[in-house]
C-alpha atoms as a PDB file:
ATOM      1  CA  UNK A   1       0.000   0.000   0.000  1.00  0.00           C
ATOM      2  CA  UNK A   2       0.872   3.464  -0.320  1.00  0.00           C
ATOM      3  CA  UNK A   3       0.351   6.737  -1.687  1.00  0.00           C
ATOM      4  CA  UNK A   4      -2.440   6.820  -4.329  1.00  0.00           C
ATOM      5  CA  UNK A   5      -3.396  10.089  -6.016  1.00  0.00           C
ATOM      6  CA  UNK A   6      -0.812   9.453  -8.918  1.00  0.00           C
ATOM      7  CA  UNK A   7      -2.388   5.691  -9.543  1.00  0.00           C
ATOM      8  CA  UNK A   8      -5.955   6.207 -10.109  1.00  0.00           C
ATOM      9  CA  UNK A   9      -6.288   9.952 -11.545  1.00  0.00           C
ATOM     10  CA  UNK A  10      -9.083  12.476 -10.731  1.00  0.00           C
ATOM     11  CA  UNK A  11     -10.856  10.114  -9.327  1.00  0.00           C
ATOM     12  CA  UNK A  12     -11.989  11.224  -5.076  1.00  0.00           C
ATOM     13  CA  UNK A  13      -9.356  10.544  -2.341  1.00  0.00           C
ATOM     14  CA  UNK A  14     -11.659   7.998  -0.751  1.00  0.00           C
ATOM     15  CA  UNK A  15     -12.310   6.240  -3.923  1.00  0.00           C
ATOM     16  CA  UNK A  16      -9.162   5.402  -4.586  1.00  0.00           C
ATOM     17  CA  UNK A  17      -8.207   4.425  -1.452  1.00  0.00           C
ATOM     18  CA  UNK A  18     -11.371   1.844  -1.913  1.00  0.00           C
ATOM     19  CA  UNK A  19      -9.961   1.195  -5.106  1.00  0.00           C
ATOM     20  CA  UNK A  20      -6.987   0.095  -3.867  1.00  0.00           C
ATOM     21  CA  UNK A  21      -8.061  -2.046  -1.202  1.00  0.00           C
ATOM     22  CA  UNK A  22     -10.563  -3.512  -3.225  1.00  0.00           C
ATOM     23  CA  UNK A  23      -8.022  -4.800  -5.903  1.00  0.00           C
ATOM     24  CA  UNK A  24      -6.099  -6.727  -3.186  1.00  0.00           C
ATOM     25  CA  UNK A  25      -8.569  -8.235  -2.172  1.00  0.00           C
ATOM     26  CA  UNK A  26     -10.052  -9.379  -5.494  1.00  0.00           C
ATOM     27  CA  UNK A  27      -6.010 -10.581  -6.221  1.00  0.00           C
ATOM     28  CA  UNK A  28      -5.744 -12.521  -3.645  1.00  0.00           C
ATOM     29  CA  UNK A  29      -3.048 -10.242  -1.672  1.00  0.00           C
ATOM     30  CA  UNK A  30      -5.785  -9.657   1.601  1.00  0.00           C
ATOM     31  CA  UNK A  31      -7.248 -13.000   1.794  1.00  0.00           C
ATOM     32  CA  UNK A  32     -10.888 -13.519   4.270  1.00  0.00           C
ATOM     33  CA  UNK A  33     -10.266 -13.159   8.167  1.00  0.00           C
ATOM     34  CA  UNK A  34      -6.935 -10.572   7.190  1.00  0.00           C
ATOM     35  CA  UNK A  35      -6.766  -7.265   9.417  1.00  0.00           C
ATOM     36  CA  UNK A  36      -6.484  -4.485   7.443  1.00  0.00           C
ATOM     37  CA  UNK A  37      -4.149  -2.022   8.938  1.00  0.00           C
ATOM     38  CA  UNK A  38      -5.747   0.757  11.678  1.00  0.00           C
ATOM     39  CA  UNK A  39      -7.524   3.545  10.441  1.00  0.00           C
ATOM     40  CA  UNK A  40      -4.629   6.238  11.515  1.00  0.00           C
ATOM     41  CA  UNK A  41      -1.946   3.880   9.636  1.00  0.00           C
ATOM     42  CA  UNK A  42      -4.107   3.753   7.027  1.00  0.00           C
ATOM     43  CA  UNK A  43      -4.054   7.705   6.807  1.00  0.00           C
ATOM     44  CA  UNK A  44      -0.042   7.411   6.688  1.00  0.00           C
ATOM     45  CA  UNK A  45      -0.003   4.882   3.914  1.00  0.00           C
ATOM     46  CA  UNK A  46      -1.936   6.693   1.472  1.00  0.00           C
ATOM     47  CA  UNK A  47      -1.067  10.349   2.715  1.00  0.00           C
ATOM     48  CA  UNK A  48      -4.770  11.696   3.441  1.00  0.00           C
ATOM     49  CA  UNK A  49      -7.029  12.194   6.038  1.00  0.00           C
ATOM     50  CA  UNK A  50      -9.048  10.039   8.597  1.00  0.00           C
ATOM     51  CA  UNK A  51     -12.344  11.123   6.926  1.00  0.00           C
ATOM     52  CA  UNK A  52     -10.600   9.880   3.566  1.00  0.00           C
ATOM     53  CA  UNK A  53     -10.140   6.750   5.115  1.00  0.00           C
ATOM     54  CA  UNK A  54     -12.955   6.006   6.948  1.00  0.00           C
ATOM     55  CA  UNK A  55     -15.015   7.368   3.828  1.00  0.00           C
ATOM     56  CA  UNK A  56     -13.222   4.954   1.543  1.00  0.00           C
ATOM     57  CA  UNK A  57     -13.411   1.818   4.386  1.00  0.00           C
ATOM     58  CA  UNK A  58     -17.543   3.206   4.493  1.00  0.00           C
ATOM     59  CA  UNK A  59     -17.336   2.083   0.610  1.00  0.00           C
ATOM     60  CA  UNK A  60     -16.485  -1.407   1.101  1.00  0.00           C
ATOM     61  CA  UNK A  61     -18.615  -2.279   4.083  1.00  0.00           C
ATOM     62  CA  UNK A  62     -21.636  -1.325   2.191  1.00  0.00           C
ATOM     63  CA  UNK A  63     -20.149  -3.611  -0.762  1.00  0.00           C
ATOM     64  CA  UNK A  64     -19.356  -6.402   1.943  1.00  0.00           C
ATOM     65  CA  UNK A  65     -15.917  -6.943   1.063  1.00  0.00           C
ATOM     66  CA  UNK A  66     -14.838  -5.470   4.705  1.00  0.00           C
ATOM     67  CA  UNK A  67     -16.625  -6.376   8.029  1.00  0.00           C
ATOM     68  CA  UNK A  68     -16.088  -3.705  10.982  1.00  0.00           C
ATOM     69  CA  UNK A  69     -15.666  -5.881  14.805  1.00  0.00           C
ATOM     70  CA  UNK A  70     -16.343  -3.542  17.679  1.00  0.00           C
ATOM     71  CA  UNK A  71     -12.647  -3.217  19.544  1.00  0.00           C
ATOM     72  CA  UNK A  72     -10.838  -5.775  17.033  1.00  0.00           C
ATOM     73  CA  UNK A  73     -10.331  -3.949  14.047  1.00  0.00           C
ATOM     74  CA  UNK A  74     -11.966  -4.084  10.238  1.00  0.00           C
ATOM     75  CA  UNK A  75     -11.405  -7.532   7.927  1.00  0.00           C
ATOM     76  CA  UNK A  76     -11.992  -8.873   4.656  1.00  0.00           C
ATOM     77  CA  UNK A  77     -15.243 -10.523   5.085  1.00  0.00           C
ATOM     78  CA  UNK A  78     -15.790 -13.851   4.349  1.00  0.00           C
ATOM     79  CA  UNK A  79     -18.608 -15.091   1.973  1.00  0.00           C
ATOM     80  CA  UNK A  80     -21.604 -17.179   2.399  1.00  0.00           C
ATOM     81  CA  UNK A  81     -23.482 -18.674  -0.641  1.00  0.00           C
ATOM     82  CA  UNK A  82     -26.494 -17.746   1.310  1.00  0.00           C
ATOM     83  CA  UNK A  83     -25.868 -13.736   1.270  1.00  0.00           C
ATOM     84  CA  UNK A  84     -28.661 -11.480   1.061  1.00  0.00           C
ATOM     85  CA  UNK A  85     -31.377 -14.391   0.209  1.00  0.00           C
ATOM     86  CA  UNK A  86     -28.998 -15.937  -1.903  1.00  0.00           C
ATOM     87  CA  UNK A  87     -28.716 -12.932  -4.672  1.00  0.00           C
ATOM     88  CA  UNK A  88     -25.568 -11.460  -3.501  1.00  0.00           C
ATOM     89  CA  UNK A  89     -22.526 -12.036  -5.983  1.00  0.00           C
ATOM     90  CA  UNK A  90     -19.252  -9.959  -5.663  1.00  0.00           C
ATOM     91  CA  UNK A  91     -19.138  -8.992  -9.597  1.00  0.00           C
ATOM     92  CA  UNK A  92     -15.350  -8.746 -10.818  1.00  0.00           C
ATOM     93  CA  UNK A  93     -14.983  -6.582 -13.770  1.00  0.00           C
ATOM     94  CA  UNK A  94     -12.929  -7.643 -17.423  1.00  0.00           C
ATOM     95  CA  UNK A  95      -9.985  -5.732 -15.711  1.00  0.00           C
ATOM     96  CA  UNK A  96      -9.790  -7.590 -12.435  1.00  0.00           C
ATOM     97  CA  UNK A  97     -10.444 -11.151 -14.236  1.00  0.00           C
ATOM     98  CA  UNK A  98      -7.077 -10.124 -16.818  1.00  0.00           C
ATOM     99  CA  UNK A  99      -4.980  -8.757 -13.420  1.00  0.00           C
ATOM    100  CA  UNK A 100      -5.904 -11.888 -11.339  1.00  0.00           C
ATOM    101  CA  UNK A 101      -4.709 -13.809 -14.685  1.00  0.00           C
ATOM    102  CA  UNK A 102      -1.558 -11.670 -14.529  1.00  0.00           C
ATOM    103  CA  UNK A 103      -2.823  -9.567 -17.599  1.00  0.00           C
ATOM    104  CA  UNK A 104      -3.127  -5.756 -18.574  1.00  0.00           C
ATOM    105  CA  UNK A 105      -7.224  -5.307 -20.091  1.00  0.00           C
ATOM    106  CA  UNK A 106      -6.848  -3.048 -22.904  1.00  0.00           C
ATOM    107  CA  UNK A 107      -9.722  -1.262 -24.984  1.00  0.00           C
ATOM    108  CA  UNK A 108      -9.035  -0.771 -28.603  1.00  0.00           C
ATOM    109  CA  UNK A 109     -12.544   0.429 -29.153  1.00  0.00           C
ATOM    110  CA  UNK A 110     -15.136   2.380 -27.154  1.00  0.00           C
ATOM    111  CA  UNK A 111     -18.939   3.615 -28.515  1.00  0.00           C
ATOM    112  CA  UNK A 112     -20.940   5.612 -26.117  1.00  0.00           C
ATOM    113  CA  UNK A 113     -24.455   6.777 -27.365  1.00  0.00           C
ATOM    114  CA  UNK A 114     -28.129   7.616 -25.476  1.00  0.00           C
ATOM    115  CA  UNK A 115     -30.732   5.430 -27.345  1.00  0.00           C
ATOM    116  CA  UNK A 116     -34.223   4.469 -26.659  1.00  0.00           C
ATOM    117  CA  UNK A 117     -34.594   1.359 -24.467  1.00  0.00           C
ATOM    118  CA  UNK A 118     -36.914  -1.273 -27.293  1.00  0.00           C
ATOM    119  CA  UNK A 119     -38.788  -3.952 -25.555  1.00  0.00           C
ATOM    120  CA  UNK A 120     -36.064  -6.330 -24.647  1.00  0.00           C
ATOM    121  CA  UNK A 121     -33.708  -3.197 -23.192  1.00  0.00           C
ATOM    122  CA  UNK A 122     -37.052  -2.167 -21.397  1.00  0.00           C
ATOM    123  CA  UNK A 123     -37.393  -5.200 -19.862  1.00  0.00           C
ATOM    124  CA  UNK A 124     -34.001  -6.187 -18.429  1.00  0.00           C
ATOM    125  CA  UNK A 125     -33.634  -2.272 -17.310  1.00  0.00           C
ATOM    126  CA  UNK A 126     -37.098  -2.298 -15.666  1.00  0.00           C
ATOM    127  CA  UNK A 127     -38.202   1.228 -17.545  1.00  0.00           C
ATOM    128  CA  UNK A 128     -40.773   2.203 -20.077  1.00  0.00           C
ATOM    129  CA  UNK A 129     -40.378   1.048 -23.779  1.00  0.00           C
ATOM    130  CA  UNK A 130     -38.672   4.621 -25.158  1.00  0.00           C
ATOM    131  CA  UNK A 131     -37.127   5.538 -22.140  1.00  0.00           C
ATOM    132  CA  UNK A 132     -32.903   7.188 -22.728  1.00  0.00           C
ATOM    133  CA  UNK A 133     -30.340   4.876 -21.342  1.00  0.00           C
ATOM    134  CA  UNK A 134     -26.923   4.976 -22.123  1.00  0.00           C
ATOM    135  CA  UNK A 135     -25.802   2.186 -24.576  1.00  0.00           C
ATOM    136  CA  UNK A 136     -21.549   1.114 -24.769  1.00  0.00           C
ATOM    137  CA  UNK A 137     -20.069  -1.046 -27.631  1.00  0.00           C
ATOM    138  CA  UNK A 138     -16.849  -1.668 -26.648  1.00  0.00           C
ATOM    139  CA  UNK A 139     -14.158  -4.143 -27.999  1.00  0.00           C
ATOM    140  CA  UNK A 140     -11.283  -5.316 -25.672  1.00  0.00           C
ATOM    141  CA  UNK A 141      -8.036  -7.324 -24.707  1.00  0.00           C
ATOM    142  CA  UNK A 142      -5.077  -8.280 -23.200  1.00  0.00           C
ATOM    143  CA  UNK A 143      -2.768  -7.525 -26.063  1.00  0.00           C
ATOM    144  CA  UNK A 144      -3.213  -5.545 -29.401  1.00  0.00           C
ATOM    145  CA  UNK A 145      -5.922  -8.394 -30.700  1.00  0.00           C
ATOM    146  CA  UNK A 146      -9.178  -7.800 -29.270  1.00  0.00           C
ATOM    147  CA  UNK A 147     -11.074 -11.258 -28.062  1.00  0.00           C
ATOM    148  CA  UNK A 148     -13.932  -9.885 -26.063  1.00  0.00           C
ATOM    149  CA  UNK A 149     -17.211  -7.535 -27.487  1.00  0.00           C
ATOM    150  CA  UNK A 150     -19.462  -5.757 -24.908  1.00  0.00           C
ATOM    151  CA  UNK A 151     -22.311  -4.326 -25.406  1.00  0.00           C
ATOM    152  CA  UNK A 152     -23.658  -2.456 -22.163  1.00  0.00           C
ATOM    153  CA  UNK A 153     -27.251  -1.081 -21.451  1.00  0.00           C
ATOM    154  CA  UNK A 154     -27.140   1.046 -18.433  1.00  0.00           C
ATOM    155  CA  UNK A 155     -30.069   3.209 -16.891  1.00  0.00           C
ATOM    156  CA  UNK A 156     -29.767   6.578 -17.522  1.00  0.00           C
ATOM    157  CA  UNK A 157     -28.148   9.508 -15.494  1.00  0.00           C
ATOM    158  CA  UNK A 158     -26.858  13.049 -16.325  1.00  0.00           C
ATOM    159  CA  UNK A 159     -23.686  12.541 -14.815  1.00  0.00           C
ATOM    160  CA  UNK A 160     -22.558   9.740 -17.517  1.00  0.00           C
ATOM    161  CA  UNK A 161     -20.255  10.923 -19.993  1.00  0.00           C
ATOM    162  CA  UNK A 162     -21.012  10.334 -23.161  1.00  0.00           C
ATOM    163  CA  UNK A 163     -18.339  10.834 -24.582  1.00  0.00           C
ATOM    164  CA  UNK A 164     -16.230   7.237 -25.983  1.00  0.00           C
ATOM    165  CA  UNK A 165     -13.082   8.413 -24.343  1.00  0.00           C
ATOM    166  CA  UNK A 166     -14.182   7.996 -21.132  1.00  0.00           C
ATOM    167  CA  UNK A 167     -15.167   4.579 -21.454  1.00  0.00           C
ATOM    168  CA  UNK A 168     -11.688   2.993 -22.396  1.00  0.00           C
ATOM    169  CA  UNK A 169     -11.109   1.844 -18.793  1.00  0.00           C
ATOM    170  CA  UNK A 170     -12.765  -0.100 -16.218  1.00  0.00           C
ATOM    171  CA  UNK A 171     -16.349   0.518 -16.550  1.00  0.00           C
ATOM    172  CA  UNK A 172     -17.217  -0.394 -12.687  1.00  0.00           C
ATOM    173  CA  UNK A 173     -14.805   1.880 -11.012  1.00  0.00           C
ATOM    174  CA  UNK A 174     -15.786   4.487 -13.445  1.00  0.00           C
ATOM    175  CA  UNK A 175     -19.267   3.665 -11.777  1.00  0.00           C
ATOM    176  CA  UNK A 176     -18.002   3.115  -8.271  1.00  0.00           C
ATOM    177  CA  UNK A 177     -16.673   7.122  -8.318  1.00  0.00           C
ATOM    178  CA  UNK A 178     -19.860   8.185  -8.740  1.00  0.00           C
ATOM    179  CA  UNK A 179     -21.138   6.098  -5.899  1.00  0.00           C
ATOM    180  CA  UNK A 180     -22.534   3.467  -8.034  1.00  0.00           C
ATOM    181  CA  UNK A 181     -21.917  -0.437  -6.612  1.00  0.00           C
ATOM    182  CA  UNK A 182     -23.412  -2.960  -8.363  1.00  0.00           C
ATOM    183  CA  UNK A 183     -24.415  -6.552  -7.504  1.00  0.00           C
ATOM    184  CA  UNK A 184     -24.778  -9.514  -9.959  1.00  0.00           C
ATOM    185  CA  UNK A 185     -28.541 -10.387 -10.585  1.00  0.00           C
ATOM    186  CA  UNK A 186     -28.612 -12.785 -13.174  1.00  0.00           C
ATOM    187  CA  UNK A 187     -25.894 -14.598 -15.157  1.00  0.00           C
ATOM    188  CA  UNK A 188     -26.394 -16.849 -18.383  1.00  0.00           C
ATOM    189  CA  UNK A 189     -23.400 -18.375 -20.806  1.00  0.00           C
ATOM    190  CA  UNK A 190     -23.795 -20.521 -23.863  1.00  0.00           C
ATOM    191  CA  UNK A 191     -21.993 -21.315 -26.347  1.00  0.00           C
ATOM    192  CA  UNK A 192     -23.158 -19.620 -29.843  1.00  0.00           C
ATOM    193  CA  UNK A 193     -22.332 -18.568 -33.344  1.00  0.00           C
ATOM    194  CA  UNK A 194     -20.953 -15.036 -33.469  1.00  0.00           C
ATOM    195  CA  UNK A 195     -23.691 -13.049 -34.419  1.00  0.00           C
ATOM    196  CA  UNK A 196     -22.316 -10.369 -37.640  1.00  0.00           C
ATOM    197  CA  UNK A 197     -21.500  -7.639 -35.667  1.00  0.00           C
ATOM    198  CA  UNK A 198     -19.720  -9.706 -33.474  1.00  0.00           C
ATOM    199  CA  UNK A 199     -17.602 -11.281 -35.851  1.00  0.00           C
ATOM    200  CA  UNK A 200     -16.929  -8.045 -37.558  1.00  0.00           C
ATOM    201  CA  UNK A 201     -15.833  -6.433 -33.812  1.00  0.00           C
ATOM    202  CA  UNK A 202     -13.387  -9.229 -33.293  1.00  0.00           C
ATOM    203  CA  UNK A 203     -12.417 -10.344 -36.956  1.00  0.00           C
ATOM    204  CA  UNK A 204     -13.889 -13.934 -37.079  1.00  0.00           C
ATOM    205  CA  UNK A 205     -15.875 -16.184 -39.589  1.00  0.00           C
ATOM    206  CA  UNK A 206     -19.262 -16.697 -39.496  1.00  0.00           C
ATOM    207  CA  UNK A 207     -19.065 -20.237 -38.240  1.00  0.00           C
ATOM    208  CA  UNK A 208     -17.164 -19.218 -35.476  1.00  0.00           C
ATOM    209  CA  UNK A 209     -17.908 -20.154 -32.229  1.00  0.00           C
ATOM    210  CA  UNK A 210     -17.659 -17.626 -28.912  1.00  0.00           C
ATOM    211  CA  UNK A 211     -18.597 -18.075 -25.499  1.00  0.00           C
ATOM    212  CA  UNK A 212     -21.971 -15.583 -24.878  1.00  0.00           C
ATOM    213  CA  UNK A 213     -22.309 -14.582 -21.239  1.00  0.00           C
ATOM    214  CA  UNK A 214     -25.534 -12.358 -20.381  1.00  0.00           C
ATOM    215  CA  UNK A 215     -25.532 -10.375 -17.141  1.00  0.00           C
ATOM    216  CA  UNK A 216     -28.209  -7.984 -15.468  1.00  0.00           C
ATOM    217  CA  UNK A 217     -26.703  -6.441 -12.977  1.00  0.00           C
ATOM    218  CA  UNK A 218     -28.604  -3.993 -10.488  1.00  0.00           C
ATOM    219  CA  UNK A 219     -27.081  -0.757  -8.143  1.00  0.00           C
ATOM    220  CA  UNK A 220     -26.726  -2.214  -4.243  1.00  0.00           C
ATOM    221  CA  UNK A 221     -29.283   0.367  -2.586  1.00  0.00           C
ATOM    222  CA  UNK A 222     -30.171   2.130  -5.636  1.00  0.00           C
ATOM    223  CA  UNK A 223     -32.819   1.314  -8.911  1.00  0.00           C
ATOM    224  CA  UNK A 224     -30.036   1.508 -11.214  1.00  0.00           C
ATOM    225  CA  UNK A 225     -29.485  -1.520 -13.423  1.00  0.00           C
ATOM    226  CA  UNK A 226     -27.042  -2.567 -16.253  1.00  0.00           C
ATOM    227  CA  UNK A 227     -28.071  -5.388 -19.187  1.00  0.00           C
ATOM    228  CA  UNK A 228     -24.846  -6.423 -20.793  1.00  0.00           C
ATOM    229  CA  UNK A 229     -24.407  -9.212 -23.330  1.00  0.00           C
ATOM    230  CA  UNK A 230     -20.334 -10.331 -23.452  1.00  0.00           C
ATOM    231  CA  UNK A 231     -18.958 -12.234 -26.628  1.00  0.00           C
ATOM    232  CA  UNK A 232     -16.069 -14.011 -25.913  1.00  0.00           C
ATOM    233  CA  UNK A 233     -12.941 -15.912 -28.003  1.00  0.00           C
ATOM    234  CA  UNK A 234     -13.098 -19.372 -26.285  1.00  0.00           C
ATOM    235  CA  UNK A 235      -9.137 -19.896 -27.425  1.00  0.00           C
ATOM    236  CA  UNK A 236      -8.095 -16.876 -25.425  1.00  0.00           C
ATOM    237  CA  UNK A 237     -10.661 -16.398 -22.346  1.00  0.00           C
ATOM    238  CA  UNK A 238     -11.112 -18.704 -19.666  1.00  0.00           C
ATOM    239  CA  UNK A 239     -13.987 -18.225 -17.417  1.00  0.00           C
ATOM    240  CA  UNK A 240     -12.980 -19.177 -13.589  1.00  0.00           C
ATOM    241  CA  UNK A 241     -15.239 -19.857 -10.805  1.00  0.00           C
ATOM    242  CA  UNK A 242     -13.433 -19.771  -7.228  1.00  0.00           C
ATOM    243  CA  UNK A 243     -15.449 -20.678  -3.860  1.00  0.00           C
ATOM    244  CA  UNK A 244     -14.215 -20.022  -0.541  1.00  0.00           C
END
């Protein structure tokens, strides 16, 4: 750990001290039952103040990834399968799943437009048929050959930016420093043909196959969802489960 306002750029003090935490957790580096260091070290480590701190510690209690115990100190929670009725899945974004595999995620295309929600959108977003929501096409990687396409439905908000620059990083913390958390709602994957636009996106034939992985995703204490259909190369992306 240390100081962080060079590593994670505008983004709020307490953010990226979540930010930080967060990742070593999601590596591996702070493991379940591990004491993170006292709030006042904490303050030394990253250079800011106890508010800071306890602001960005605030963060990841409400996303259960730290647990606070009265006199003892806060740890990395451990999981249950039966969380929250049995809904609650800690979502890992495209850039966490590359850095746990000991790869960079790179974008080598971004598309961010407002569009009217039709039926299906409607549906998975919970709004009206018509309704603005902000729609991302994105291609991305681990090298200079793309091997995944997104395409991301989100529920609309003026503080987005629409423009495609912004969306060439990780989607989620972009989120997460505007106080948006989301939990996994529903997951499908199959195995399909690349639909055209797909194999276009990622330079494939028609016959070939991808791995198609459909997730709704919903804000944790907000109405905020996200729809987004993934197309993935099976020869270059591995999809791991771990369990506690």
């Amino acid at each position: 750990m240390g100081e962080v306002s060079s590593a994670f750029g505008s983004a709020p003090l307490y953010a990226q001290v979540a930010e930080d935490i967060r990742r070593r957790i999601l590596s591996g580096e702070l493991r379940a039952g591990d004491r993170i260091p006292p709030e006042l070290e904490l303050c030394e480590l990253y250079r800011v103040s106890r508010v800071t701190v306890r602001r960005g510690i605030d963060e990841l209690v409400r996303e259960r990834l730290l647990t606070r115990r009265r006199a003892k100190g806060t740890f990395v929670r451990r999981w249950r399968a039966d969380e929250r009725d049995g809904n609650y899945t800690l979502l890992r974004s495209f850039t966490e799943e590359m850095r746990e595999q000991g790869r960079r995620a790179v974008t080598l295309w971004a598309s961010a437009s407002v569009e009217e929600a039709d039926a299906r959108v409607a549906q998975m977003l919970h709004v009206s048929q018509g309704s603005r929501h902000l729609v991302l096409r994105r291609t991305r990687g681990a090298g200079e050959r793309p091997f995944v396409y997104f395409e991301t439905h989100l529920t609309y908000r003026d503080d987005y930016p629409e423009d495609d620059g912004a969306y060439y990083g990780s989607l989620y913390q972009l989120l997460r420093e505007r106080g948006v958390t989301l939990e996994l709602e529903s997951e499908c994957i199959e195995a399909i043909r690349a639909p055209r636009v797909v194999q276009e996106a990622l330079g494939i034939g028609r016959s070939a196959p991808v791995l198609k992985r459909t997730r709704c995703m919903r804000a944790v204490g907000g109405d905020l969802r996200e729809f987004t259909e993934c197309y993935y190369l099976g020869s270059e992306y591995k999809y791991l489960l771990t369990f506690p």
